[in-house]
Every structure is written in structure tokens, then in C-alpha cells.
C-alpha atoms as a PDB file:
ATOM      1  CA  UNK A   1     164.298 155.958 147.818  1.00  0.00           C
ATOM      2  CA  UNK A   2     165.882 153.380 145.643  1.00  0.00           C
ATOM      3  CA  UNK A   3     163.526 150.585 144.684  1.00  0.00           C
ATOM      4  CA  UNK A   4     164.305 146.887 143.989  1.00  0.00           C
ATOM      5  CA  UNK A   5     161.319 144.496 142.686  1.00  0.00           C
ATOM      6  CA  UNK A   6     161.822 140.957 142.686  1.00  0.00           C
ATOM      7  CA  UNK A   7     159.088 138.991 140.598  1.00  0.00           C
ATOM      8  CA  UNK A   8     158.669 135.837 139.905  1.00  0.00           C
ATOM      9  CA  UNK A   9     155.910 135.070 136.764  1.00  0.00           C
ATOM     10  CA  UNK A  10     154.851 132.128 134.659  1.00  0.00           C
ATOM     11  CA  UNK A  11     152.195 133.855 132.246  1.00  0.00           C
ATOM     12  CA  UNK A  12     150.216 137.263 131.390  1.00  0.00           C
ATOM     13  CA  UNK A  13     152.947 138.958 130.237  1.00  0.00           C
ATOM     14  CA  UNK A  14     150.823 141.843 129.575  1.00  0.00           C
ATOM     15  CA  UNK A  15     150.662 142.112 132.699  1.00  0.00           C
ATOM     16  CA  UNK A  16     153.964 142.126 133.667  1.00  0.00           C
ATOM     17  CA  UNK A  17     155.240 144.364 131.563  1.00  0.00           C
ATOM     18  CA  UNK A  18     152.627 147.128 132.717  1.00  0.00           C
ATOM     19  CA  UNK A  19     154.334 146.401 135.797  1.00  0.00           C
ATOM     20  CA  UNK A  20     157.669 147.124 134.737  1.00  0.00           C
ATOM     21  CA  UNK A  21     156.998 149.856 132.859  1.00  0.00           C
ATOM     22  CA  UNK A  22     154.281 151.546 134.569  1.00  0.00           C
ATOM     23  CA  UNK A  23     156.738 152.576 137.548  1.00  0.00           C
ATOM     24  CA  UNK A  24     159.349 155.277 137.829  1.00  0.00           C
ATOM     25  CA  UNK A  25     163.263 155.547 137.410  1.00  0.00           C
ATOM     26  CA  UNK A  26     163.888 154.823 140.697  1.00  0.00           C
ATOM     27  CA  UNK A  27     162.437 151.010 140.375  1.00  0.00           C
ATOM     28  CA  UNK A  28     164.769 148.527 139.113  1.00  0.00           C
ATOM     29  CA  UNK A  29     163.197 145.110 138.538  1.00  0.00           C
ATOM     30  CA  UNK A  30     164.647 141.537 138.549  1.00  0.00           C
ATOM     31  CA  UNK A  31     162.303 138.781 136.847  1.00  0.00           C
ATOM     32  CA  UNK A  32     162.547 134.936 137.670  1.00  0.00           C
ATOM     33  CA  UNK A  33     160.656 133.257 134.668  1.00  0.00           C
ATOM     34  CA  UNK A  34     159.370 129.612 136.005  1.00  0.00           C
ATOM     35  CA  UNK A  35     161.237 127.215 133.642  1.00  0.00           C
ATOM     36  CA  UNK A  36     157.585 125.532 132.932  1.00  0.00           C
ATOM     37  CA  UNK A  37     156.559 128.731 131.462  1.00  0.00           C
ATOM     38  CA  UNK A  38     155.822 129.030 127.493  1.00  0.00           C
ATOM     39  CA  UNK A  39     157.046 132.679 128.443  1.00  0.00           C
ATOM     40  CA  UNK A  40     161.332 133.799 127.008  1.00  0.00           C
ATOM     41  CA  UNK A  41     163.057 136.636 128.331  1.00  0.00           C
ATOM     42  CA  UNK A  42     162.827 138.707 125.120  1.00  0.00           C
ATOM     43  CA  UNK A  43     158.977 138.615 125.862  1.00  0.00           C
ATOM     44  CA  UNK A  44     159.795 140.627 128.984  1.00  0.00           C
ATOM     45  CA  UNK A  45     160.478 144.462 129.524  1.00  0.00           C
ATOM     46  CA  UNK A  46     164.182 145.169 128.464  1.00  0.00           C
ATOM     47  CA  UNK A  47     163.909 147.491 131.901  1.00  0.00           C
ATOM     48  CA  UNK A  48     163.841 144.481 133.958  1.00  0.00           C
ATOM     49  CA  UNK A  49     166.721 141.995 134.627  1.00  0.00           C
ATOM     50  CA  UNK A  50     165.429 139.000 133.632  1.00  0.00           C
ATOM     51  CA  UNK A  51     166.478 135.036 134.291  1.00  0.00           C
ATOM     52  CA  UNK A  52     164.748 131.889 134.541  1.00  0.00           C
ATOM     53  CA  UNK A  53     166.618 128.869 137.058  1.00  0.00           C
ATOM     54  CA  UNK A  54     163.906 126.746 138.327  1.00  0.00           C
ATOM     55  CA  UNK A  55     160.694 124.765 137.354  1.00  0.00           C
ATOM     56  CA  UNK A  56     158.100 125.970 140.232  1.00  0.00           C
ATOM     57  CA  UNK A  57     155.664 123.504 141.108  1.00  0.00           C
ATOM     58  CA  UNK A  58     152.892 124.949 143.676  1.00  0.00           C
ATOM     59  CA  UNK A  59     153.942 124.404 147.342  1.00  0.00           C
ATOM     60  CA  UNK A  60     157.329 124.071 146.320  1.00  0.00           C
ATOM     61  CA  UNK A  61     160.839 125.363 147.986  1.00  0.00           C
ATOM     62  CA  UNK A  62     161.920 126.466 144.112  1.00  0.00           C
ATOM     63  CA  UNK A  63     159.629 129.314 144.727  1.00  0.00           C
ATOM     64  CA  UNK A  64     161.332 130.991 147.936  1.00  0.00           C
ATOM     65  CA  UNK A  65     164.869 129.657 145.734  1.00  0.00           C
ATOM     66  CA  UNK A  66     163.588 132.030 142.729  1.00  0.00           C
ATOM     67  CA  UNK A  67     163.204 134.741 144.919  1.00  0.00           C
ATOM     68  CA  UNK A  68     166.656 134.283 147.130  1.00  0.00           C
ATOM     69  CA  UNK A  69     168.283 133.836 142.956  1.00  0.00           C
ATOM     70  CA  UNK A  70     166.492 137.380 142.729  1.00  0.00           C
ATOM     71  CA  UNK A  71     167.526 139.129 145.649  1.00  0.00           C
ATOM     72  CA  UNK A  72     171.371 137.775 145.261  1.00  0.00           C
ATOM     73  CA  UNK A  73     171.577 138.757 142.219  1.00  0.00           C
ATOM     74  CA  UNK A  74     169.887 142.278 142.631  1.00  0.00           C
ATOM     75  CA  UNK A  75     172.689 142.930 146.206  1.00  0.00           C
ATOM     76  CA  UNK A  76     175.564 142.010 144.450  1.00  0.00           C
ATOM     77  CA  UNK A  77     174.471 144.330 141.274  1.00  0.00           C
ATOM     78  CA  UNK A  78     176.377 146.952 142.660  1.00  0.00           C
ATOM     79  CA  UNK A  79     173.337 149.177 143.218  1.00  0.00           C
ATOM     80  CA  UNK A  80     172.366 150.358 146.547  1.00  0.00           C
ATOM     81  CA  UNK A  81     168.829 149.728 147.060  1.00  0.00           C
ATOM     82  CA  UNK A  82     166.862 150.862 149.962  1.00  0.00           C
ATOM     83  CA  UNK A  83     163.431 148.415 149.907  1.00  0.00           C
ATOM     84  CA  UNK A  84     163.458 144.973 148.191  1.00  0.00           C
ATOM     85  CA  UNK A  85     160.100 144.190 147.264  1.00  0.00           C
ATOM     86  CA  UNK A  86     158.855 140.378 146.843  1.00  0.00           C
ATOM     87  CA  UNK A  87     155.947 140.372 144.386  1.00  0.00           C
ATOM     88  CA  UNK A  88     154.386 138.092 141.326  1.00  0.00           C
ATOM     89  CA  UNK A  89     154.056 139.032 137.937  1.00  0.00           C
ATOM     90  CA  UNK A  90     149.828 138.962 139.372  1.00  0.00           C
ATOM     91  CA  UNK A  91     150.183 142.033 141.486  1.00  0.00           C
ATOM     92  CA  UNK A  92     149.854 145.881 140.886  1.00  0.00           C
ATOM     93  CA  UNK A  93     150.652 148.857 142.574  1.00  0.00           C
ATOM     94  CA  UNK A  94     147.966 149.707 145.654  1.00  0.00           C
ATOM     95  CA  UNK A  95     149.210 153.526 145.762  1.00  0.00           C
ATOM     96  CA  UNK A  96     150.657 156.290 144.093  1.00  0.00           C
ATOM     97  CA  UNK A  97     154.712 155.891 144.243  1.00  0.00           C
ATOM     98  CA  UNK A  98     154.687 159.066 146.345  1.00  0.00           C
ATOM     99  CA  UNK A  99     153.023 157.275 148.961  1.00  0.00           C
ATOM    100  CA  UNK A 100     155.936 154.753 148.742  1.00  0.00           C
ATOM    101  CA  UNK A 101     157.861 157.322 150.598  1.00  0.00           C
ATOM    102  CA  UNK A 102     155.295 158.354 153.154  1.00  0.00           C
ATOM    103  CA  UNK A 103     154.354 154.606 153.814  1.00  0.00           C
ATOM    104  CA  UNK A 104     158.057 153.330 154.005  1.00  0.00           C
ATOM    105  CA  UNK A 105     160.838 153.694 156.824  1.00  0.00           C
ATOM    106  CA  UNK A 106     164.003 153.570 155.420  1.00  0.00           C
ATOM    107  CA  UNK A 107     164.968 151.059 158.552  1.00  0.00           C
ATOM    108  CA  UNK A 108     162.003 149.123 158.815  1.00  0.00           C
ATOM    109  CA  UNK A 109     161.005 145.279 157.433  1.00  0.00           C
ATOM    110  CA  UNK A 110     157.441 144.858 156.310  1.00  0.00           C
ATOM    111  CA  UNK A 111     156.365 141.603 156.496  1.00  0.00           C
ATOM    112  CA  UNK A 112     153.045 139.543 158.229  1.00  0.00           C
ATOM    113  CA  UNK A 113     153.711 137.096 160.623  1.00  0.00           C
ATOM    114  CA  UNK A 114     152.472 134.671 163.862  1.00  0.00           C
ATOM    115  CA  UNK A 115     154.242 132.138 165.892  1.00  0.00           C
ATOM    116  CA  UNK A 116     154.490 128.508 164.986  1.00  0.00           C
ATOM    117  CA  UNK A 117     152.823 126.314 166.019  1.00  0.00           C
ATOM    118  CA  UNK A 118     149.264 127.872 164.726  1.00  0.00           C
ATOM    119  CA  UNK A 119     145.871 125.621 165.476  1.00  0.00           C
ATOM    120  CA  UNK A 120     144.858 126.675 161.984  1.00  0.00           C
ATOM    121  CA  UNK A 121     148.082 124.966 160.171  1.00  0.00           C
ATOM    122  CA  UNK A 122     148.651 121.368 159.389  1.00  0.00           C
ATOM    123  CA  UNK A 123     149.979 120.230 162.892  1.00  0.00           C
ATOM    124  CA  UNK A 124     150.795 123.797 163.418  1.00  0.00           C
ATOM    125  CA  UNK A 125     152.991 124.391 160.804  1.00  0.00           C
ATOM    126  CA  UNK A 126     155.836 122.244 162.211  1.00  0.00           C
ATOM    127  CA  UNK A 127     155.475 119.196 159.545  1.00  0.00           C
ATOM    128  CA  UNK A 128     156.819 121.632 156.569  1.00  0.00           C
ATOM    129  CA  UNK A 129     159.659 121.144 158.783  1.00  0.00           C
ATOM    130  CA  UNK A 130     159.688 117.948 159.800  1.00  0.00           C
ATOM    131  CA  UNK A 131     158.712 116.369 157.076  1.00  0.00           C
ATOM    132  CA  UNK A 132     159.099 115.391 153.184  1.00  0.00           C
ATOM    133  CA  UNK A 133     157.332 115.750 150.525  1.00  0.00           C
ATOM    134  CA  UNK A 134     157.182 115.525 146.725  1.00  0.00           C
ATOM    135  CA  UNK A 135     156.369 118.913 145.815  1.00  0.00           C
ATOM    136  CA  UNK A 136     159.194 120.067 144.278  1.00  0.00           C
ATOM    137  CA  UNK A 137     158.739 116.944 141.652  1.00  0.00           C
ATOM    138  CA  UNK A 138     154.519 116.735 141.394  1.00  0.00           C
ATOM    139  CA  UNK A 139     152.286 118.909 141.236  1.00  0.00           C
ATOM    140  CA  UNK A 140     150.195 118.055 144.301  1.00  0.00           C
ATOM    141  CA  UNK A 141     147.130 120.385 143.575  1.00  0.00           C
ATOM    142  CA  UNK A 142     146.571 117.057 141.268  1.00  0.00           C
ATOM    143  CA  UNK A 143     144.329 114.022 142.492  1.00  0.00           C
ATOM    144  CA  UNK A 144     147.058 111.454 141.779  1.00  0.00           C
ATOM    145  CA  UNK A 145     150.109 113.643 143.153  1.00  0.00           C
ATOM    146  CA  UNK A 146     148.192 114.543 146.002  1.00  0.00           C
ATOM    147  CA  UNK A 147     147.760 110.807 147.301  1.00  0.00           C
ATOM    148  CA  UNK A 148     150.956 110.018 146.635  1.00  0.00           C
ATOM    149  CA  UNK A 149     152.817 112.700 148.587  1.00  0.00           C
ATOM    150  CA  UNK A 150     149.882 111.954 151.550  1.00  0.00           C
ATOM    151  CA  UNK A 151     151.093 108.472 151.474  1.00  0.00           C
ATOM    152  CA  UNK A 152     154.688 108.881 151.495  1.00  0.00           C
ATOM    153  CA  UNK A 153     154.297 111.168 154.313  1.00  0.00           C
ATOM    154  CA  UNK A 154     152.122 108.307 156.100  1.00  0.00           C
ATOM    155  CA  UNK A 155     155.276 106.414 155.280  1.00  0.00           C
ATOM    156  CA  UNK A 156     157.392 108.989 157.343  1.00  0.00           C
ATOM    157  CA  UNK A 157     155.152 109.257 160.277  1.00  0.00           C
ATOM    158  CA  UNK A 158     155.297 105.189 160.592  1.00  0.00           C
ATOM    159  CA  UNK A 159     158.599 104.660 159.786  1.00  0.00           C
ATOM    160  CA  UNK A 160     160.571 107.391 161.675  1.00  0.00           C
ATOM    161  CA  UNK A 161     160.103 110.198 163.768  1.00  0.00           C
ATOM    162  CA  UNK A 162     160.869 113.007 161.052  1.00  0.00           C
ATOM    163  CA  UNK A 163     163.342 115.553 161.200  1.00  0.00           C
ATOM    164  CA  UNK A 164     164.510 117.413 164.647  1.00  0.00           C
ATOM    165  CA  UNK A 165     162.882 120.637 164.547  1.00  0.00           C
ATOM    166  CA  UNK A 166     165.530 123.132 164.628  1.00  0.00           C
ATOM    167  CA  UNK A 167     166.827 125.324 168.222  1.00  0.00           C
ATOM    168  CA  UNK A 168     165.547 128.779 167.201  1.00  0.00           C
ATOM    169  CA  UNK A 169     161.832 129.678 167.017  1.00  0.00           C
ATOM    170  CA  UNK A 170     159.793 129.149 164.092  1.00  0.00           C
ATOM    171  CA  UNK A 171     157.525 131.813 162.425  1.00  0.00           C
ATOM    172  CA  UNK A 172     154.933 131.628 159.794  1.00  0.00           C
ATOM    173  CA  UNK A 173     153.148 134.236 157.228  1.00  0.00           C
ATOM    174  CA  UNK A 174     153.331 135.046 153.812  1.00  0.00           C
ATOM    175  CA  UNK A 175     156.422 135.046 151.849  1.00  0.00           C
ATOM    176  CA  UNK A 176     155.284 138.469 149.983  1.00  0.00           C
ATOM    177  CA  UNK A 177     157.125 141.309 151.705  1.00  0.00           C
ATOM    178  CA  UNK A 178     159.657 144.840 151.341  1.00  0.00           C
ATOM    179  CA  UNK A 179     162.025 144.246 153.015  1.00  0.00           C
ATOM    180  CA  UNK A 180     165.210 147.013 153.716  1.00  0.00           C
ATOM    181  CA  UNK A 181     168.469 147.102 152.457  1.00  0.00           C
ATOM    182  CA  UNK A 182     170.222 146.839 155.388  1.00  0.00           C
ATOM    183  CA  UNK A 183     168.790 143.564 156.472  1.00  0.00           C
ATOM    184  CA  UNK A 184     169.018 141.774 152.614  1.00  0.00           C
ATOM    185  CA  UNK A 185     173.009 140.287 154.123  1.00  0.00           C
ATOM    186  CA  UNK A 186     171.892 138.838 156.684  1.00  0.00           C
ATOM    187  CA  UNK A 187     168.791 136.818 154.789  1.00  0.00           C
ATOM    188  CA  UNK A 188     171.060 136.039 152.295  1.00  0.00           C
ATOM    189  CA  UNK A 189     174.684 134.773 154.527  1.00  0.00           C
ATOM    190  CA  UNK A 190     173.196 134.487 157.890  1.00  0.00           C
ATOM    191  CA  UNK A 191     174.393 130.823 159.276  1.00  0.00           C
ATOM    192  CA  UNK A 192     170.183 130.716 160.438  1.00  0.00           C
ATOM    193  CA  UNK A 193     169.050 131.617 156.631  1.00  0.00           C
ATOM    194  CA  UNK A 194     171.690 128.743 155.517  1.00  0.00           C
ATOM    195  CA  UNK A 195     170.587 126.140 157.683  1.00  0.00           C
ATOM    196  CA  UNK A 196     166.727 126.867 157.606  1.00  0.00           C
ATOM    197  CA  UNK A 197     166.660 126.597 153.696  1.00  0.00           C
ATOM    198  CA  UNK A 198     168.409 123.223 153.853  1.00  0.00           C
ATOM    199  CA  UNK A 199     166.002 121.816 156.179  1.00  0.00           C
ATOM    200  CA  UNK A 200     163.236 122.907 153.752  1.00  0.00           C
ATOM    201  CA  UNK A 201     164.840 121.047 150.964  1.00  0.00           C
ATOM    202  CA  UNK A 202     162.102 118.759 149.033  1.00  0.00           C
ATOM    203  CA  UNK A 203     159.045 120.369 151.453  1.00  0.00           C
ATOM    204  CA  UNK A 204     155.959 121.863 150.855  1.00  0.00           C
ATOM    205  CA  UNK A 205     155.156 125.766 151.361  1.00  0.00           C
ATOM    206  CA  UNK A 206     158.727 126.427 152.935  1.00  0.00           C
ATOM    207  CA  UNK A 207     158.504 129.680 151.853  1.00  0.00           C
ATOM    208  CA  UNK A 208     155.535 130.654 154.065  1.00  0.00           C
ATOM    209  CA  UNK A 209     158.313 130.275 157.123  1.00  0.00           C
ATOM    210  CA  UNK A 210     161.650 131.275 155.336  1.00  0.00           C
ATOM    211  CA  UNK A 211     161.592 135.220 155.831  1.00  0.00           C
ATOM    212  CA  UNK A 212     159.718 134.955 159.036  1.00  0.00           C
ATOM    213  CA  UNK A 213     161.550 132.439 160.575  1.00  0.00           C
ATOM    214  CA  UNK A 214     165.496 134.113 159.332  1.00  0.00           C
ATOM    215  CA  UNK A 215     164.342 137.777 159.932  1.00  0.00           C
ATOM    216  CA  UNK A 216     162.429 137.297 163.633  1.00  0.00           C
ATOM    217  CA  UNK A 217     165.615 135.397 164.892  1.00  0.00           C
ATOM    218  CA  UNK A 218     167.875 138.122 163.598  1.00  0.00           C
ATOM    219  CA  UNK A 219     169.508 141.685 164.538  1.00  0.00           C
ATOM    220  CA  UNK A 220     166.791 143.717 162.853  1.00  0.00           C
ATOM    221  CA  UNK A 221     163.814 141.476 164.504  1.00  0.00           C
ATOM    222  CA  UNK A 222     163.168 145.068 166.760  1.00  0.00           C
ATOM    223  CA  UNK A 223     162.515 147.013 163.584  1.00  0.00           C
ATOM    224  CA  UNK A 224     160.065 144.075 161.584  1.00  0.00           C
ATOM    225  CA  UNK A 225     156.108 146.015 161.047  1.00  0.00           C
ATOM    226  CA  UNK A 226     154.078 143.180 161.266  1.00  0.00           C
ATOM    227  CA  UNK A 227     152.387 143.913 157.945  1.00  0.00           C
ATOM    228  CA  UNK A 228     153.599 143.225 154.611  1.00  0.00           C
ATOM    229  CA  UNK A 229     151.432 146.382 153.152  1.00  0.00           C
ATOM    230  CA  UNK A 230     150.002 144.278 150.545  1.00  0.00           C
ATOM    231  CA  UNK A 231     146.223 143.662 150.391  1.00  0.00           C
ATOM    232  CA  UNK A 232     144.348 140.767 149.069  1.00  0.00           C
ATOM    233  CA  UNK A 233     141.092 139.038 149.621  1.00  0.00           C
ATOM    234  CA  UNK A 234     141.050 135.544 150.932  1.00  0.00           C
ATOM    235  CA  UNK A 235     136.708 135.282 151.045  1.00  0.00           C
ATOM    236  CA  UNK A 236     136.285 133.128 148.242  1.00  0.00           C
ATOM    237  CA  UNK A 237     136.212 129.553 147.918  1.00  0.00           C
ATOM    238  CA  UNK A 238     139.783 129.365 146.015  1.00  0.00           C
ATOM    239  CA  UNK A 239     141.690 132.467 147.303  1.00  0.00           C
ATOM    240  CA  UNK A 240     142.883 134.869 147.176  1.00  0.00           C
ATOM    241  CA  UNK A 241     140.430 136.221 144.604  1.00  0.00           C
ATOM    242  CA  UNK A 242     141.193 137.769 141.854  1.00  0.00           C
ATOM    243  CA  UNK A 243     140.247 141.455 142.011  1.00  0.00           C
ATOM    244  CA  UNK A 244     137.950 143.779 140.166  1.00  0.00           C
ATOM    245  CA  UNK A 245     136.417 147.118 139.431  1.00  0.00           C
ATOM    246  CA  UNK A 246     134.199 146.813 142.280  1.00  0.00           C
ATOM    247  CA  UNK A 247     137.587 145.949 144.836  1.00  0.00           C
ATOM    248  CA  UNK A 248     138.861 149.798 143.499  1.00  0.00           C
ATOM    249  CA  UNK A 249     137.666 151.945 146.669  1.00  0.00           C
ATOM    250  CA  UNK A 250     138.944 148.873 148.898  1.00  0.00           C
ATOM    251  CA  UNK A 251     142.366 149.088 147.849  1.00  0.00           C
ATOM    252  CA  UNK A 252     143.137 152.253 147.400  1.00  0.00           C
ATOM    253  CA  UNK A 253     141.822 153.102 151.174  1.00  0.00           C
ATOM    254  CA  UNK A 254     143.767 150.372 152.375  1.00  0.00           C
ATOM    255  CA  UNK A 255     147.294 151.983 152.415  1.00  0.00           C
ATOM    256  CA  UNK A 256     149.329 149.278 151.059  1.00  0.00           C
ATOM    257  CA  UNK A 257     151.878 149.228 148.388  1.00  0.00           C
ATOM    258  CA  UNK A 258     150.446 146.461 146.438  1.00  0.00           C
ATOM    259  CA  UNK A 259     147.263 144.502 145.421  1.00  0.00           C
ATOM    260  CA  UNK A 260     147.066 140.763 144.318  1.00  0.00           C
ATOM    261  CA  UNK A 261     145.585 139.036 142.497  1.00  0.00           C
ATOM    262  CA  UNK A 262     145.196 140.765 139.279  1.00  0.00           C
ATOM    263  CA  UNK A 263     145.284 139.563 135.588  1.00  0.00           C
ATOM    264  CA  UNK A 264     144.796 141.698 132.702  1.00  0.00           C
ATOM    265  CA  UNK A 265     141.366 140.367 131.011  1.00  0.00           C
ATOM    266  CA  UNK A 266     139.790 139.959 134.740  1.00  0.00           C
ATOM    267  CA  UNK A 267     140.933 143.162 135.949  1.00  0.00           C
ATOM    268  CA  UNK A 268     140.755 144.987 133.296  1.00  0.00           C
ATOM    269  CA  UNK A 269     138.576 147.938 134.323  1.00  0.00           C
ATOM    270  CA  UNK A 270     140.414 147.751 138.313  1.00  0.00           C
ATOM    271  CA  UNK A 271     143.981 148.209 136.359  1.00  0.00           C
ATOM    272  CA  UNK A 272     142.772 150.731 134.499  1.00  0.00           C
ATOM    273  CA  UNK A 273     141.309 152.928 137.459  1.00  0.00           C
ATOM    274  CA  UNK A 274     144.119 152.234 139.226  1.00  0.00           C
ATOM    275  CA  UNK A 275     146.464 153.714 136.802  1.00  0.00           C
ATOM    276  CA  UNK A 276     144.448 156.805 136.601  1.00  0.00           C
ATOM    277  CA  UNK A 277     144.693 157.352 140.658  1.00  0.00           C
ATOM    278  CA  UNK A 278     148.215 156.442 140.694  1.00  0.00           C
ATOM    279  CA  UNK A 279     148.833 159.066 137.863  1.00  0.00           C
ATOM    280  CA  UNK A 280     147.097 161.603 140.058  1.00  0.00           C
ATOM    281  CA  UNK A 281     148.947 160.904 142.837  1.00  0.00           C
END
């Protein structure tokens, strides 16, 4: 199989490299740099297409845009690629790339996913839709951006009714997923993937509906896994943790592609035994 890995990154570039150049011939990469970053392109892997288009604030739609620049750019490269892959520059490979192929049907999406609305979402996941916010501006993991974007979207609730929610069904889950080639068209020129993206113009966490939402409502919904073969661990107070040595037997039991979050100080030792196992196949 042909391999396409779309990251997006902001710092460790140790790590990111490793990435890059850890895996074989038959990954191509393409690397969105977030235009906040101290990071350049000549800091990253000649191997890897590199570009930089957006400032990525957390929560914001810049970070699904980043990814849709990526894959874009990677399906009209000429290249036929069988998997797209939608990873950070804090991930690592979960498996040996021979297990790629065992893991992976050439026809199949990967991705996690539940229906909207969800009890555990802010009103069920609906307001990224219906309403504004100032994410893509602030960051609103700060005190002072937080209380502004709550009270603007006070405002909203007072003063109108927000925006329609749109005809088709909306689905949540994580925006990290491999999806195959012959389904990138449709995310990318679909008149659903078009629309949905403009409704989540100046939200917060569009991207945790985008892929669901476009790929459920499309031709290839019959062949979606609902797992996005990555593994992570959300039991800690800020999650997803950042993994370790003792995570090792965890992931590599857990028959998934990829593992996240790593950093190369923190996860030293993990990267390292990982490498070894991967080596070994």
C-alpha cells in the first residue's frame, strides 16, 4: 500500500522528524507548520512536503483547514495513495508497518464516531454549529479569552436564535483518522463537505464533526470502521496524557496504527522501545 501522512506540528521537531524518517518508502508525508510556530520548513525532514497557511489557535476551524490544505494538496500531487492518515507532529507509530497491511482494508474508512446530539457535549454538540465564537482569533484556554467568547455567545443566545442547524445528520468524534483513497474526492468537492465547513466558519472544535459529519452522509458511509486505530489515554486530569515507558505493553497490544501523545524528552524511553519492536516487526 501507498501511504499518505498528513501532520500538522507547532514544536519538537525532533520529534517530527523521527517521524518522517523513521518510516518506509512507501510513506509520503505532507507537513502543515502552525504560522505561530518558532519552527521554518528547512527545520523539517526534506522527505516531507512541507507548508505553513494558518495560525492555529486551540478549538479552532484553522486546524481541520490545515489538514483539508494537506490532503488537497497531497490528491492533486499526482500520486495515487491508498490510506490518508491524519496525525500531529505528537504521535508515533503503534505497530510495525507490516501490520499496516494486515490492519488496513484497502476500501475501508477508519475513523471513531457517535451521533449528535451526545448528553456528554455542550448542548449535545449542536452549538459548534449553531453558534459563534472567537476561537479562531483568542486563545480561549486563557482566563480573559475564555470570558469573552462565553459572553459573546450569551450575546447570541439573547439576541437571536443562532444558526439553522443544517438538513443532514450530524456526527461527532475525533478528527484523527486513515481514511482511503477512494473516498479523499468526495471530502474534499462534495456539495455536504462545502457547505458543512462554511457553517463552521469562526467556531470552536469544528473539526471534531467535519469528517464524521461529510463521510457518514456520504457514498462510502457502508464501508466507515468505527475506530480510528489510534490509541490514547484520556485518565488524567488534562488529557490525553502524554505516554511513557510504562504505556509500552498497552500500545503495542492494542492493534492500532498510532499512539498519541508523545514528545521526545517525556517519552523518551517509550520511543525508544517502540522503535526496537517496530524494527522487529
Amino acid at each position: 500500500m501507498k501511504h499518505c501522512i498528513l501532520m500538522t506540528v507547532y514544536k519538537d521537531v525532533e520529534q517530527i522528524n523521527r517521524i518522517i524518517e523513521f518510516a518506509p518508502e512507501n510513506f509520503d508525508f505532507y507537513v502543515h507548520i502552525d504560522k505561530k510556530s518558532k519552527l521554518t520548513r528547512s527545520d523539517i525532514s526534506k522527505r516531507a512536503n512541507v507548508f505553513s497557511e494558518y495560525r492555529i489557535y486551540w478549538g479552532a476551524v484553522e486546524h481541520l483547514k490545515a489538514f483539508l490544505f494537506l490532503m488537497n494538496k497531497a490528491f492533486h500531487s499526482g500520486k495515487q495513495y491508498d490510506f490518508y492518515h491524519l496525525i500531529t507532529g505528537q504521535d508515533f507509530y503503534a505497530t510495525s508497518f507490516d501490520n499496516f497491511e494486515k490492519l488496513l482494508d484497502k476500501d475501508k474508512i477508519y475513523i471513531s464516531y457517535f451521533n449528535l446530539p451526545r448528553k456528554k457535549w455542550w448542548h449535545g454538540g449542536l452549538a459548534i454549529v449553531r453558534y459563534k465564537s472567537f476561537a479562531s482569533k483568542l486563545d480561549l484556554r486563557k482566563r480573559t479569552c475564555k470570558v469573552l467568547n462565553y459572553l459573546y455567545y450569551i450575546c447570541q443566545r439573547l439576541f437571536t436564535r443562532g444558526y439553522d442547524l443544517p438538513s443532514y445528520r450530524l456526527y461527532g468524534g475525533l478528527v484523527y483518522c486513515s481514511i482511503c483513497g477512494g473516498a479523499i474526492k468526495w471530502v474534499l468537492d462534495s456539495e455536504i463537505s462545502r457547505d458543512l465547513l462554511k457553517r463552521l466558519e469562526n467556531t470552536t472544535c469544528g473539526e471534531e464533526l467535519f469528517f464524521q459529519t461529510v463521510l457518514l452522509n456520504s457514498p462510502f458511509s457502508e464501508n466507515i470502521i468505527n475506530n480510528n486505530l489510534r490509541i490514547m489515554d484520556w485518565n488524567v486530569k488534562s488529557p490525553p496524557k502524554v505516554l511513557r515507558e510504562e504505556d509500552f505493553r498497552k500500545i503495542i497490544g492494542s492493534n492500532c496504527l498510532f499512539c498519541r501523545k508523545v514528545d521526545s524528552k517525556a517519552s523518551k524511553m517509550l520511543i525508544k522501545l517502540l522503535m526496537n519492536k517496530i524494527c522487529l516487526g
